[in-house]
N, C-alpha and C. Protein backbone atom coordinates (compact mmCIF):
# COMPACT_ATOMS: atom_id res chain seq x y z
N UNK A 1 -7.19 37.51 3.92
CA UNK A 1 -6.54 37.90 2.66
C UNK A 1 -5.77 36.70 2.10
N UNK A 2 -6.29 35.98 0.56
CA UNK A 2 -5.34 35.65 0.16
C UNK A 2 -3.35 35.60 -0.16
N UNK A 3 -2.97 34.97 -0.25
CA UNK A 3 -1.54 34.73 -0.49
C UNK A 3 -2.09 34.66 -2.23
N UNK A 4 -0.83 35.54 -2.56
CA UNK A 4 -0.33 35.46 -4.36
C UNK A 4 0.50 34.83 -4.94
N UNK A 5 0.36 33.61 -4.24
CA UNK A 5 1.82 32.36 -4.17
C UNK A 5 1.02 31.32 -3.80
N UNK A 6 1.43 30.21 -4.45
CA UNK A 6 1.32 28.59 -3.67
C UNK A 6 2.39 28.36 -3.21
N UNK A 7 1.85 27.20 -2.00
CA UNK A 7 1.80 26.61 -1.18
C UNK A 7 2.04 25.07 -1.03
N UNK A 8 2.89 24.22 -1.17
CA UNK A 8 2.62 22.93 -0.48
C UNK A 8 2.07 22.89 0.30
N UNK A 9 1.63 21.76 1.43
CA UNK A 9 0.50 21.62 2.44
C UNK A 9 2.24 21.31 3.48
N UNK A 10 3.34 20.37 2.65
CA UNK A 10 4.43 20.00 3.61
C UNK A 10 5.36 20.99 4.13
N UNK A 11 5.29 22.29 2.94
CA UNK A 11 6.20 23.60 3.34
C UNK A 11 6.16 24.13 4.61
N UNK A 12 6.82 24.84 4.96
CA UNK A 12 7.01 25.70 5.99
C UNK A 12 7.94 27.05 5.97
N UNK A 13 6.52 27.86 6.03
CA UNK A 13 7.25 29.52 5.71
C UNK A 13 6.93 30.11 6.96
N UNK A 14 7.93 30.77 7.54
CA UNK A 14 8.19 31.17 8.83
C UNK A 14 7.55 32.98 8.69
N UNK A 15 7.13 33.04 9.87
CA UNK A 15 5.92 34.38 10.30
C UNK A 15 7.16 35.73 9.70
N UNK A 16 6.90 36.69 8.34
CA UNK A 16 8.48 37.94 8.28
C UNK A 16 8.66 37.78 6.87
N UNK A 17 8.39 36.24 6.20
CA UNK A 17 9.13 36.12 5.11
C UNK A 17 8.31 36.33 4.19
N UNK A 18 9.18 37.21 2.95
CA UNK A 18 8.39 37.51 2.12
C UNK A 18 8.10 36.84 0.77
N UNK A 19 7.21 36.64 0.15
CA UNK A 19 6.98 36.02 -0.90
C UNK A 19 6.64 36.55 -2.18
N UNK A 20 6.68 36.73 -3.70
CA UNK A 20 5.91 37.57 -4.47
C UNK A 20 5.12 36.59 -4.91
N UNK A 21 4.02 37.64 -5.78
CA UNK A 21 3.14 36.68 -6.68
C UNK A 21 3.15 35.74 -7.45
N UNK A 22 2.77 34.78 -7.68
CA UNK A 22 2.37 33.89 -8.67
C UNK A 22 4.05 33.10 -8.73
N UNK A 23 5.02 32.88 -7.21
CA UNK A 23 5.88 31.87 -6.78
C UNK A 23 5.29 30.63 -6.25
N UNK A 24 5.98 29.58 -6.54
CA UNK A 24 5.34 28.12 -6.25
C UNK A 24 6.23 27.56 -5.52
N UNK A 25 5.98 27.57 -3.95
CA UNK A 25 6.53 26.45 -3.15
C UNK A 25 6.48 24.86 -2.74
N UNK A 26 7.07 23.94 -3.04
CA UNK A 26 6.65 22.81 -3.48
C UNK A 26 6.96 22.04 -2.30
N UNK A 27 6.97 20.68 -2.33
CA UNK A 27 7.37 19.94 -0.69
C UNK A 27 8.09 19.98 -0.11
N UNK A 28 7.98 20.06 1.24
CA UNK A 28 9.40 19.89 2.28
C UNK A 28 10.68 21.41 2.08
N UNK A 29 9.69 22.32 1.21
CA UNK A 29 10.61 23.62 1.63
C UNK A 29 10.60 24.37 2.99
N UNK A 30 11.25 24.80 3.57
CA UNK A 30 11.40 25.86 4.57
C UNK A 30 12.11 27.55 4.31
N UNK A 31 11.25 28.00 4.40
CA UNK A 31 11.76 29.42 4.17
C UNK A 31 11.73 30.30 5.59
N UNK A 32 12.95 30.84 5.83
CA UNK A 32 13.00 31.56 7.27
C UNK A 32 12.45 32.84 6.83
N UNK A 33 11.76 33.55 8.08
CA UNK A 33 11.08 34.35 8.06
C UNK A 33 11.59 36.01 7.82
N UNK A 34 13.10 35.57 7.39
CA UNK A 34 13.39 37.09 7.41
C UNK A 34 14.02 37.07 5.68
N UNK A 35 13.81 35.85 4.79
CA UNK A 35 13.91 35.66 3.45
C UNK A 35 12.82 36.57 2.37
N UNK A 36 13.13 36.88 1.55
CA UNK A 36 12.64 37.94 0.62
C UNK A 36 12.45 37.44 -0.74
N UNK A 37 11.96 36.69 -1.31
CA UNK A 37 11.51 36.09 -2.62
C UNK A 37 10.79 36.63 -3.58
N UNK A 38 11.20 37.21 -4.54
CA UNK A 38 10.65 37.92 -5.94
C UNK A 38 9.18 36.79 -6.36
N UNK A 39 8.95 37.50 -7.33
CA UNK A 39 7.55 37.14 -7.95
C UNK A 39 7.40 36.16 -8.89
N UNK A 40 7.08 35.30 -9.62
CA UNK A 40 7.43 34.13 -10.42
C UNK A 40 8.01 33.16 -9.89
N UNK A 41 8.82 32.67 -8.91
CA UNK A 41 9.61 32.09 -8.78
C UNK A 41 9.38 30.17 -8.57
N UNK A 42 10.40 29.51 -8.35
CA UNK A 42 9.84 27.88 -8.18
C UNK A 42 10.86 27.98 -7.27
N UNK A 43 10.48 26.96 -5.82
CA UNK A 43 11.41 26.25 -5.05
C UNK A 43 10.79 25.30 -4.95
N UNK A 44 11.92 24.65 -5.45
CA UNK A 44 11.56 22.50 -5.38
C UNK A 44 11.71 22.22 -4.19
N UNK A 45 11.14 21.14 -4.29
CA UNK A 45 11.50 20.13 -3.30
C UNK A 45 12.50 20.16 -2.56
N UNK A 46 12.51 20.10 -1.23
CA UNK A 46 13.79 20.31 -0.02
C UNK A 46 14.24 21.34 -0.12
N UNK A 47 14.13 22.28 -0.83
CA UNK A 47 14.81 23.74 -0.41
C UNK A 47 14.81 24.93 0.67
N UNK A 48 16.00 24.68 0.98
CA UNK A 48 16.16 25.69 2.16
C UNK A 48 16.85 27.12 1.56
N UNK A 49 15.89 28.41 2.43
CA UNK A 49 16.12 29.50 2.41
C UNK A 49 16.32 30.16 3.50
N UNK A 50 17.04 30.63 4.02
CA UNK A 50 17.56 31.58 5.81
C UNK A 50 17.55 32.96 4.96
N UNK A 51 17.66 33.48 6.31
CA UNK A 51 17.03 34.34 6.77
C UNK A 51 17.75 35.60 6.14
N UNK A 52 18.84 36.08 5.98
CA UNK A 52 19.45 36.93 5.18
C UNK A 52 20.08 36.77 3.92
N UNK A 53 18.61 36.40 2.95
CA UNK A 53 18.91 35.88 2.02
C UNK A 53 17.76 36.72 0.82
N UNK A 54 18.60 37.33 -0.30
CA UNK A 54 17.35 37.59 -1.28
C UNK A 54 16.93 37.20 -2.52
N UNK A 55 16.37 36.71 -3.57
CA UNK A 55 15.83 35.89 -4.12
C UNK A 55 15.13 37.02 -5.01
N UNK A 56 15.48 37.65 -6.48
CA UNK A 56 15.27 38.16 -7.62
C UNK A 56 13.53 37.78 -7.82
N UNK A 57 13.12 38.33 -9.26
CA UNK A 57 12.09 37.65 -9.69
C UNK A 57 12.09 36.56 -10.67
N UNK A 58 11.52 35.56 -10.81
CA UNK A 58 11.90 34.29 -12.15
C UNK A 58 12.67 33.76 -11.96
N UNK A 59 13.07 33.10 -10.61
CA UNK A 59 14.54 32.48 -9.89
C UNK A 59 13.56 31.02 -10.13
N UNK A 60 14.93 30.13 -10.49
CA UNK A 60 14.32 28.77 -10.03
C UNK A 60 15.39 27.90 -9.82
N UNK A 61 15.18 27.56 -8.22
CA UNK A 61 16.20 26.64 -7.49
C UNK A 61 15.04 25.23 -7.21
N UNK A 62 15.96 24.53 -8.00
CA UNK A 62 15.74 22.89 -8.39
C UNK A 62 15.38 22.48 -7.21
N UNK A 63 15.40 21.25 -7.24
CA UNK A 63 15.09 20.06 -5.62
C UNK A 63 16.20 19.84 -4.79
N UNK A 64 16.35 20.14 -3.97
CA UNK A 64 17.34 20.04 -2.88
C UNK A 64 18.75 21.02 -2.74
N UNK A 65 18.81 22.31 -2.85
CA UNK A 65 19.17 23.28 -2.73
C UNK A 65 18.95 24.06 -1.79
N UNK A 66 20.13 24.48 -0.99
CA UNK A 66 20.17 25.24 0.38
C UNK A 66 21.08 26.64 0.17
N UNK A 67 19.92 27.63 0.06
CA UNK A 67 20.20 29.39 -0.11
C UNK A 67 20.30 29.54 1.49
N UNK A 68 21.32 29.63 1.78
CA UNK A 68 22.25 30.15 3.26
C UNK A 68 22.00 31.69 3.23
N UNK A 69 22.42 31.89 4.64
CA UNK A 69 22.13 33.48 4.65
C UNK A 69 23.56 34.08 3.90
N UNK A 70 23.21 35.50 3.30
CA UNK A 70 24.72 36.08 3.00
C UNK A 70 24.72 35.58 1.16
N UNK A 71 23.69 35.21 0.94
CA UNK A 71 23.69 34.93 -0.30
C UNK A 71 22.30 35.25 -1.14
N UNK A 72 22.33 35.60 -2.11
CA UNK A 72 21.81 37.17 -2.90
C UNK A 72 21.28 36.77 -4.23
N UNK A 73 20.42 36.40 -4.90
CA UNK A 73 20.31 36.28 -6.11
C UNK A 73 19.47 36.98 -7.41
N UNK A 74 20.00 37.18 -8.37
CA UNK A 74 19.54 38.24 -8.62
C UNK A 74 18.04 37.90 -9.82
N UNK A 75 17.46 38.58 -10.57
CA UNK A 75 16.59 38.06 -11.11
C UNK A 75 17.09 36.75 -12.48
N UNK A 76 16.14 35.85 -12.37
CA UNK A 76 16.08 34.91 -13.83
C UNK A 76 16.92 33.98 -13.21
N UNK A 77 17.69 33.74 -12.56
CA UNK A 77 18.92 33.31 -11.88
C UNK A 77 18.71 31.61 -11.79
N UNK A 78 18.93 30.74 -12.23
CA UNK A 78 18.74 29.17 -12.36
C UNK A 78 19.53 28.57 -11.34
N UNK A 79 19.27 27.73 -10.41
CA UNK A 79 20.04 26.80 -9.83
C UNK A 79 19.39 25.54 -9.86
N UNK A 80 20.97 24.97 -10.29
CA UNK A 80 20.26 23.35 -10.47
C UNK A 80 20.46 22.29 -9.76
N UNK A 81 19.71 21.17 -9.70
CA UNK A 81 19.57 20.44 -8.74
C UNK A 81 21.16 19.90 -8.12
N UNK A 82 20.35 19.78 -6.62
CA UNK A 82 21.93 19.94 -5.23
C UNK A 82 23.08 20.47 -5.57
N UNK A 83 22.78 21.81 -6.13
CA UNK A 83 24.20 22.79 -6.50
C UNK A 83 23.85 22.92 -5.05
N UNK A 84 25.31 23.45 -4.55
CA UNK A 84 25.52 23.95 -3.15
C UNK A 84 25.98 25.02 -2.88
N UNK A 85 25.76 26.09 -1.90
CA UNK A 85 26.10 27.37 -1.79
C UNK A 85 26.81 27.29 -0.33
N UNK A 86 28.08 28.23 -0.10
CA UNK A 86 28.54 28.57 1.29
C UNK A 86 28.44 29.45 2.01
N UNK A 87 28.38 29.67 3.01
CA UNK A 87 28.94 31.07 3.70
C UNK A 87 29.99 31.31 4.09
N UNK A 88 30.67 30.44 4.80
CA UNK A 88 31.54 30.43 5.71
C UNK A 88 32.80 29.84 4.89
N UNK A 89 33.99 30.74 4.73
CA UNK A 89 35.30 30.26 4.29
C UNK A 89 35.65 29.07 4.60
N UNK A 90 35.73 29.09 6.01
CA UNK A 90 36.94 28.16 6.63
C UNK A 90 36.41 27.93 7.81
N UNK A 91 35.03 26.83 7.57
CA UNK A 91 34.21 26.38 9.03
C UNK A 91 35.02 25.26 9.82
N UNK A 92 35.20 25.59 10.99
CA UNK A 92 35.32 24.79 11.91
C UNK A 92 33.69 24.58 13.02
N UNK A 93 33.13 23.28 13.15
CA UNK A 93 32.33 22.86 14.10
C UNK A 93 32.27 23.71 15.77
N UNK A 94 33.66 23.71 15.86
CA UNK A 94 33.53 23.90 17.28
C UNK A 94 34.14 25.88 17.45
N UNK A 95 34.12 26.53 16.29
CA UNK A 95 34.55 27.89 16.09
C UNK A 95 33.23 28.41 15.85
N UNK A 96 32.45 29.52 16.67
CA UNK A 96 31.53 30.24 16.17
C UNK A 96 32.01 30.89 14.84
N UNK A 97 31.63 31.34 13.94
CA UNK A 97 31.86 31.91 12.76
C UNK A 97 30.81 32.57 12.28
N UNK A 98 29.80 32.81 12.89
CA UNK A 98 28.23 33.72 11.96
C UNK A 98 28.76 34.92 11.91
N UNK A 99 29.68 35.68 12.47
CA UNK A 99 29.85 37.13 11.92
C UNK A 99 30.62 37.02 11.20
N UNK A 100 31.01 35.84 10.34
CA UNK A 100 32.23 36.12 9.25
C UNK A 100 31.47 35.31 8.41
N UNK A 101 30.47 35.56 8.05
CA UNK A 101 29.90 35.07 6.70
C UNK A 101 30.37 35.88 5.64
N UNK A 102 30.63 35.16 4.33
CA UNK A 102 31.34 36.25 3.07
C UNK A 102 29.91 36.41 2.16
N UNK A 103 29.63 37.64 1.73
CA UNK A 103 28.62 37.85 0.95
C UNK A 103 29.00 36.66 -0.57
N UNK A 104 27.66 36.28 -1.02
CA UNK A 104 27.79 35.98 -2.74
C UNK A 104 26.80 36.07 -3.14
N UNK A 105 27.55 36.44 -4.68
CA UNK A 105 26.11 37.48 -5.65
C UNK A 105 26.00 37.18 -6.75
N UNK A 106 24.85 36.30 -7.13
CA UNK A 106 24.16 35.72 -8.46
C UNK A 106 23.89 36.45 -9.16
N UNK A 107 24.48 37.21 -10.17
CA UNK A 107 23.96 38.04 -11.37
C UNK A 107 22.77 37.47 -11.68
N UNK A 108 22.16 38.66 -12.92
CA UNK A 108 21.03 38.43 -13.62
C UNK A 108 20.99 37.11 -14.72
N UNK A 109 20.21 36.20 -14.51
CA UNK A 109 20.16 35.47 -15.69
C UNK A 109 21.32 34.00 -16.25
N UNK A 110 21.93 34.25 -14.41
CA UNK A 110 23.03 32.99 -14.65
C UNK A 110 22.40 32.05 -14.41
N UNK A 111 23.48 30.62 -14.48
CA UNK A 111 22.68 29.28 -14.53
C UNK A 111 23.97 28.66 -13.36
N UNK A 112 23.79 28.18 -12.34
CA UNK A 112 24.64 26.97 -11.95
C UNK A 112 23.96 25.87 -11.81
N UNK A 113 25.09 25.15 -12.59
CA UNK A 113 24.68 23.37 -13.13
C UNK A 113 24.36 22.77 -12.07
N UNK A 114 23.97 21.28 -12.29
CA UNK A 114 23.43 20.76 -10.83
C UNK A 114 24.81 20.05 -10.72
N UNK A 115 24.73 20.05 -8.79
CA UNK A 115 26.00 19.38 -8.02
C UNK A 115 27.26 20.13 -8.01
N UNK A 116 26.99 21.55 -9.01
CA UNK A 116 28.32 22.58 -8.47
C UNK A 116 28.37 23.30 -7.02
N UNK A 117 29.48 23.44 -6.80
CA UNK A 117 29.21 24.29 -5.84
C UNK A 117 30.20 25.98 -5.69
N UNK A 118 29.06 26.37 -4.84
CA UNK A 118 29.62 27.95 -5.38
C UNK A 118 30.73 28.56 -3.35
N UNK A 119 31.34 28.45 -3.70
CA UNK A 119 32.47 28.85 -2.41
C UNK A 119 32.18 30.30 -1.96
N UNK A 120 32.12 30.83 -0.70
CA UNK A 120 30.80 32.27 0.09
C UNK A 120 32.37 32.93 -0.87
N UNK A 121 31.50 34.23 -1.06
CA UNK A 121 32.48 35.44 -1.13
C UNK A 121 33.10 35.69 -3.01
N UNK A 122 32.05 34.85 -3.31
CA UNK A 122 32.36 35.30 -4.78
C UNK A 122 31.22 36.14 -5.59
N UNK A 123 31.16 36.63 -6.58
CA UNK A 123 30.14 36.75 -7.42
C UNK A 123 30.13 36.50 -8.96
N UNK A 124 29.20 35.83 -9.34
CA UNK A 124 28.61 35.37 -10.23
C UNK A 124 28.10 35.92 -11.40
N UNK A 125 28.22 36.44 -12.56
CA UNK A 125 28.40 37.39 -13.21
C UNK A 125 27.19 36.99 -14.02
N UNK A 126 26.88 38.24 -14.70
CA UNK A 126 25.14 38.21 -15.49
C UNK A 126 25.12 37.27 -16.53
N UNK A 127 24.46 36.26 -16.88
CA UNK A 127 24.52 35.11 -17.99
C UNK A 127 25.49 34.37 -17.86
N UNK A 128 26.20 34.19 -16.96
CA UNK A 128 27.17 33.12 -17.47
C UNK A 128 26.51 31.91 -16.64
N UNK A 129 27.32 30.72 -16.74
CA UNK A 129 27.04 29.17 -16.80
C UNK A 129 28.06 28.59 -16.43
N UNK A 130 27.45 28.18 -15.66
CA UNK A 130 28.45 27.01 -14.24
C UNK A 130 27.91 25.27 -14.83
N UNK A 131 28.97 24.70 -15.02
CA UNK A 131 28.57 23.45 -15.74
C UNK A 131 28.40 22.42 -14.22
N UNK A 132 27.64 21.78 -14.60
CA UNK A 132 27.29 20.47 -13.75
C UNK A 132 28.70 20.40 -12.74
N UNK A 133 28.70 20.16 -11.66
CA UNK A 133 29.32 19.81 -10.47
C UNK A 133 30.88 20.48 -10.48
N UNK A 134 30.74 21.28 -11.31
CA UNK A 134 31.69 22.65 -10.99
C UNK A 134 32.04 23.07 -9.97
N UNK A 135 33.16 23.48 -9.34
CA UNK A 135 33.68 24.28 -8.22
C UNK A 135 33.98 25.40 -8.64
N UNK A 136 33.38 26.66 -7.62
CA UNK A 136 33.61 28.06 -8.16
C UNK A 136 34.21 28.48 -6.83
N UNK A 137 35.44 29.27 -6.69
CA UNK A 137 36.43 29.81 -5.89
C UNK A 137 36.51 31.25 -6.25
N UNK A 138 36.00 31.92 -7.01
CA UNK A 138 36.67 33.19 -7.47
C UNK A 138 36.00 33.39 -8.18
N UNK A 139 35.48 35.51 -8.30
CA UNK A 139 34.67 35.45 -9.49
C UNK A 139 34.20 34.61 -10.66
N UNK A 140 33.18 35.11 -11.39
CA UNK A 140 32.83 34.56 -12.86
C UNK A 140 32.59 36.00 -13.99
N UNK A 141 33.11 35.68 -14.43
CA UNK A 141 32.91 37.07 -15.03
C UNK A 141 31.40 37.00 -16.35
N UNK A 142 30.85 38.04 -16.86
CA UNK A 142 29.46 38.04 -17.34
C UNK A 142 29.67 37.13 -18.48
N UNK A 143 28.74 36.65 -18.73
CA UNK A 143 29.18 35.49 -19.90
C UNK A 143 29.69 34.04 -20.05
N UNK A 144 30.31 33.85 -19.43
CA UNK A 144 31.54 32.96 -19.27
C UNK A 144 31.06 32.02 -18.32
N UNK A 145 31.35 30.92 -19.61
CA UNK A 145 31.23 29.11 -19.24
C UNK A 145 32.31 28.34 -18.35
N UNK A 146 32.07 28.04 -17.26
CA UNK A 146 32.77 27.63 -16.13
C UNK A 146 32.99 26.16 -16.47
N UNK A 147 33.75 25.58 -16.13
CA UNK A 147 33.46 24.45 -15.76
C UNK A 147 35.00 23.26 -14.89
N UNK A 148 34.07 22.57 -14.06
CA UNK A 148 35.78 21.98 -13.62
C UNK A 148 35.88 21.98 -12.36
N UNK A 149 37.09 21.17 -12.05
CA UNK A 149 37.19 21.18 -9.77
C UNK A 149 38.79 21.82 -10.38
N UNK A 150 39.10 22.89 -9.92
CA UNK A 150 38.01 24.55 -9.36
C UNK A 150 37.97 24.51 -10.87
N UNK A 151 36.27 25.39 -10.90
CA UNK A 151 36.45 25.83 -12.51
C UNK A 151 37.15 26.43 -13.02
N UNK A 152 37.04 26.04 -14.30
CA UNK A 152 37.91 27.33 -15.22
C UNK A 152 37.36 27.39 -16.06
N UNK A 153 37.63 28.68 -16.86
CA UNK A 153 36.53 29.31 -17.50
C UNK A 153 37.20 28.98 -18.86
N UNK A 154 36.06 28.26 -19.89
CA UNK A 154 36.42 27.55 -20.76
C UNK A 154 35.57 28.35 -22.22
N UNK A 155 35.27 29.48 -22.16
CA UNK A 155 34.53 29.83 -23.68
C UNK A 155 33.78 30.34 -22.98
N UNK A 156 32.68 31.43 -23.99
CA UNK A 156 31.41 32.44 -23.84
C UNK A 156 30.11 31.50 -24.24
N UNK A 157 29.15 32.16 -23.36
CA UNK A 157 27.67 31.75 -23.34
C UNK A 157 26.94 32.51 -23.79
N UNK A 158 26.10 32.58 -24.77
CA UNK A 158 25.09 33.92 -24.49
C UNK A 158 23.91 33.64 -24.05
N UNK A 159 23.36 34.95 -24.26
CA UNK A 159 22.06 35.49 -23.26
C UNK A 159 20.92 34.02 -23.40
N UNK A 160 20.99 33.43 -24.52
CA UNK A 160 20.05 32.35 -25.12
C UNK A 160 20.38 30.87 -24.28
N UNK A 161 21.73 31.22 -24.07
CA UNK A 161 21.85 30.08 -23.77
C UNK A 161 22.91 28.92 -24.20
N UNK A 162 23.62 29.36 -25.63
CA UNK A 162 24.63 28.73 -26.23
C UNK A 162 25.99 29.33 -26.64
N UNK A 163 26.68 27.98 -26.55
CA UNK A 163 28.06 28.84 -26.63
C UNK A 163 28.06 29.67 -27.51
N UNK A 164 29.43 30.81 -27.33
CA UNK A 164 29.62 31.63 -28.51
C UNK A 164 30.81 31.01 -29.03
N UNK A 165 31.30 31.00 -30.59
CA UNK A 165 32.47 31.19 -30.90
C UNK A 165 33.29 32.41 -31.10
N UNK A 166 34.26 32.32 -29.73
CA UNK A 166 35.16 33.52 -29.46
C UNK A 166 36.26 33.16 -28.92
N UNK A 167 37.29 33.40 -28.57
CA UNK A 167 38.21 32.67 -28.28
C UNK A 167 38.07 33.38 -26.62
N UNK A 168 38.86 33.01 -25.71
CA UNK A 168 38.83 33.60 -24.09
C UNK A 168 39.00 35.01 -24.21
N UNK A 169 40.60 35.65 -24.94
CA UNK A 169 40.78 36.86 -24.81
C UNK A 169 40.93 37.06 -26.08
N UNK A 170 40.96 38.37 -26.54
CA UNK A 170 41.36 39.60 -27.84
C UNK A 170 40.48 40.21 -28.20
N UNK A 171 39.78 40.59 -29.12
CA UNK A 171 38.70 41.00 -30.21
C UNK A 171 38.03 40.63 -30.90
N UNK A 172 37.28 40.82 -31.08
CA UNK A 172 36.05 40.11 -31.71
C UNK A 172 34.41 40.14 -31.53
N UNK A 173 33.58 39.98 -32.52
CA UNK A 173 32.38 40.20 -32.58
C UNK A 173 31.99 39.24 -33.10
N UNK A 174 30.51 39.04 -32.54
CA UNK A 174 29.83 37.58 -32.85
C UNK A 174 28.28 37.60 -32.87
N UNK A 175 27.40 37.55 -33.53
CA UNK A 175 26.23 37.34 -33.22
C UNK A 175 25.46 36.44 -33.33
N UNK A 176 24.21 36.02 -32.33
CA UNK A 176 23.60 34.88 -32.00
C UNK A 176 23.21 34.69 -32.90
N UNK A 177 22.88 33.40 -33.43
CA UNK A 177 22.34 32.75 -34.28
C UNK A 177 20.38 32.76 -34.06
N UNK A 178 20.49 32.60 -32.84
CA UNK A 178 19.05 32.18 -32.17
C UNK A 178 18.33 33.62 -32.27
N UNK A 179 19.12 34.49 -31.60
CA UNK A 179 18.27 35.87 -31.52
C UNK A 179 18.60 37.29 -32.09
N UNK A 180 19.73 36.73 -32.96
CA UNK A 180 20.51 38.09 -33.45
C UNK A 180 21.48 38.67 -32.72
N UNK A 181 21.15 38.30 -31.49
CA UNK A 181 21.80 39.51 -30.29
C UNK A 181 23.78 39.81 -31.33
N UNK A 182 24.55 40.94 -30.43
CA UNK A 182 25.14 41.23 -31.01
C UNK A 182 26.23 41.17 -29.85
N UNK A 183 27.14 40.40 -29.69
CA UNK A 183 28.56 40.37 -28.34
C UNK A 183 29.92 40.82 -29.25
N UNK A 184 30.78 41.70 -28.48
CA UNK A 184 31.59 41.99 -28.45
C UNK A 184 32.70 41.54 -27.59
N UNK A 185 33.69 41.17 -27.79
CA UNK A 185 34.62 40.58 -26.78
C UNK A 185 36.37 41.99 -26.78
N UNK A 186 35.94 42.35 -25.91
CA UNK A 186 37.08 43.27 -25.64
C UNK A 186 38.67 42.61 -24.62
N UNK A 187 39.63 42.54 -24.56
CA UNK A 187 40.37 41.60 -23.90
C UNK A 187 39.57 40.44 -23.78
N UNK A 188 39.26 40.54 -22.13
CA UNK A 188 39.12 39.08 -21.43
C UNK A 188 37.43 39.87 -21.03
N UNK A 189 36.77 40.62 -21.54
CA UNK A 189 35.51 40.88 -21.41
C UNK A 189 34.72 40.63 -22.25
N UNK A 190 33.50 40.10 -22.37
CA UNK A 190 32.41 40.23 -23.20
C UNK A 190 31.37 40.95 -22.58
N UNK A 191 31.12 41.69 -24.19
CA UNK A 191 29.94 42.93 -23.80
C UNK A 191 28.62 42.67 -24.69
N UNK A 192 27.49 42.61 -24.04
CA UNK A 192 26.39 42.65 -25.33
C UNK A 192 26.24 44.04 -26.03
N UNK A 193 26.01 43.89 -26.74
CA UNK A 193 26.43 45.49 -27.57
C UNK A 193 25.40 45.81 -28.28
N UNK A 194 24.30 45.17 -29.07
CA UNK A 194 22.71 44.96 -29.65
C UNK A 194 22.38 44.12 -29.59
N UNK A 195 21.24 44.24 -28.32
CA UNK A 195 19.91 43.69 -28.28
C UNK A 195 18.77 43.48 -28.82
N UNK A 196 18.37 42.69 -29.92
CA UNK A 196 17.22 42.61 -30.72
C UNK A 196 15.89 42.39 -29.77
């Protein structure tokens, strides 16, 4: 029986792990055998995936990116090249620590920039955008453009892809230029409110 996925010839996908259709594994990846990978997807070059780890559909993690176990991503989900992911709070070498891995959870449709890195035990909120070599410590809330050592959340993104003009908190409504879409900003929340 065929596989519904390519293959590098240099990869290595371990006997458990699952793959969907029409995903492209490219050189020098390793995927552990107890990893779960949606359908569409790209892993570049050098990417590592363990074993309690799940992987949406239309995910694409750049060249040299390491999905640790305890970390979750959800569909459309972008990671860009050597963004880094954690598990472990507060590793010490010579401290076992695998039962204190902190879960983290990639909403639908976010982006982290390349060379950020995302700290275990946060989650990542649907569309928002982690700028290039960003530090993330603490939620992200949906929408919302990160950026910074630790980030801070500097303005709204939308679904397309570009900033919104909104200010961080109060009221207000805005719609995309690109697709119509229709955001609402309630306090310190943004809501999509019509979808064209």
């Amino acid at each position: 029986m065929s596989k519904g996925y390519q293959v590098h010839p240099s990869a290595i996908i371990d006997e458990g792990a699952e793959i969907g259709d029409n995903t492209r594994v490219w050189h020098f990846v390793h995927v552990c055998g107890g990893a779960k990978i949606g359908e569409g997807c790209s892993l570049g070059q050098n990417v590592f995936i363990g074993n309690r780890v799940t992987v949406g559909n239309n995910v694409k993690i750049q060249n040299n990116v390491s999905v640790y176990d305890n970390v979750h991503l959800e569909d459309d989900v972008f990671c860009g090249p050597s963004m880094v992911f954690t598990n472990v709070y507060n590793p010490r070498s010579f401290i076992e620590r695998k039962t204190e891995y902190r879960d983290t959870l990639v909403k639908k449709g976010a982006t982290l920039g390349a060379n950020c890195t995302i700290v275990c035990g946060v989650t990542i909120g649907c569309y928002s955008l982690v700028g290039a070599g960003a530090v993330v410590n603490s939620d992200v809330k949906p929408f919302a453009l990160m950026v910074g050592v630790p980030a801070k959340h500097i303005g709204w993104i939308s679904k397309y892809g570009e900033r919104l003009e909104l200010p961080l908190e109060g009221e207000g409504q805005v719609t995309c230029p690109h697709t119509g879409d229709v955001y609402q900003l309630s306090g310190r929340t943004l809501t999509l409110v019509d979808e064209t």
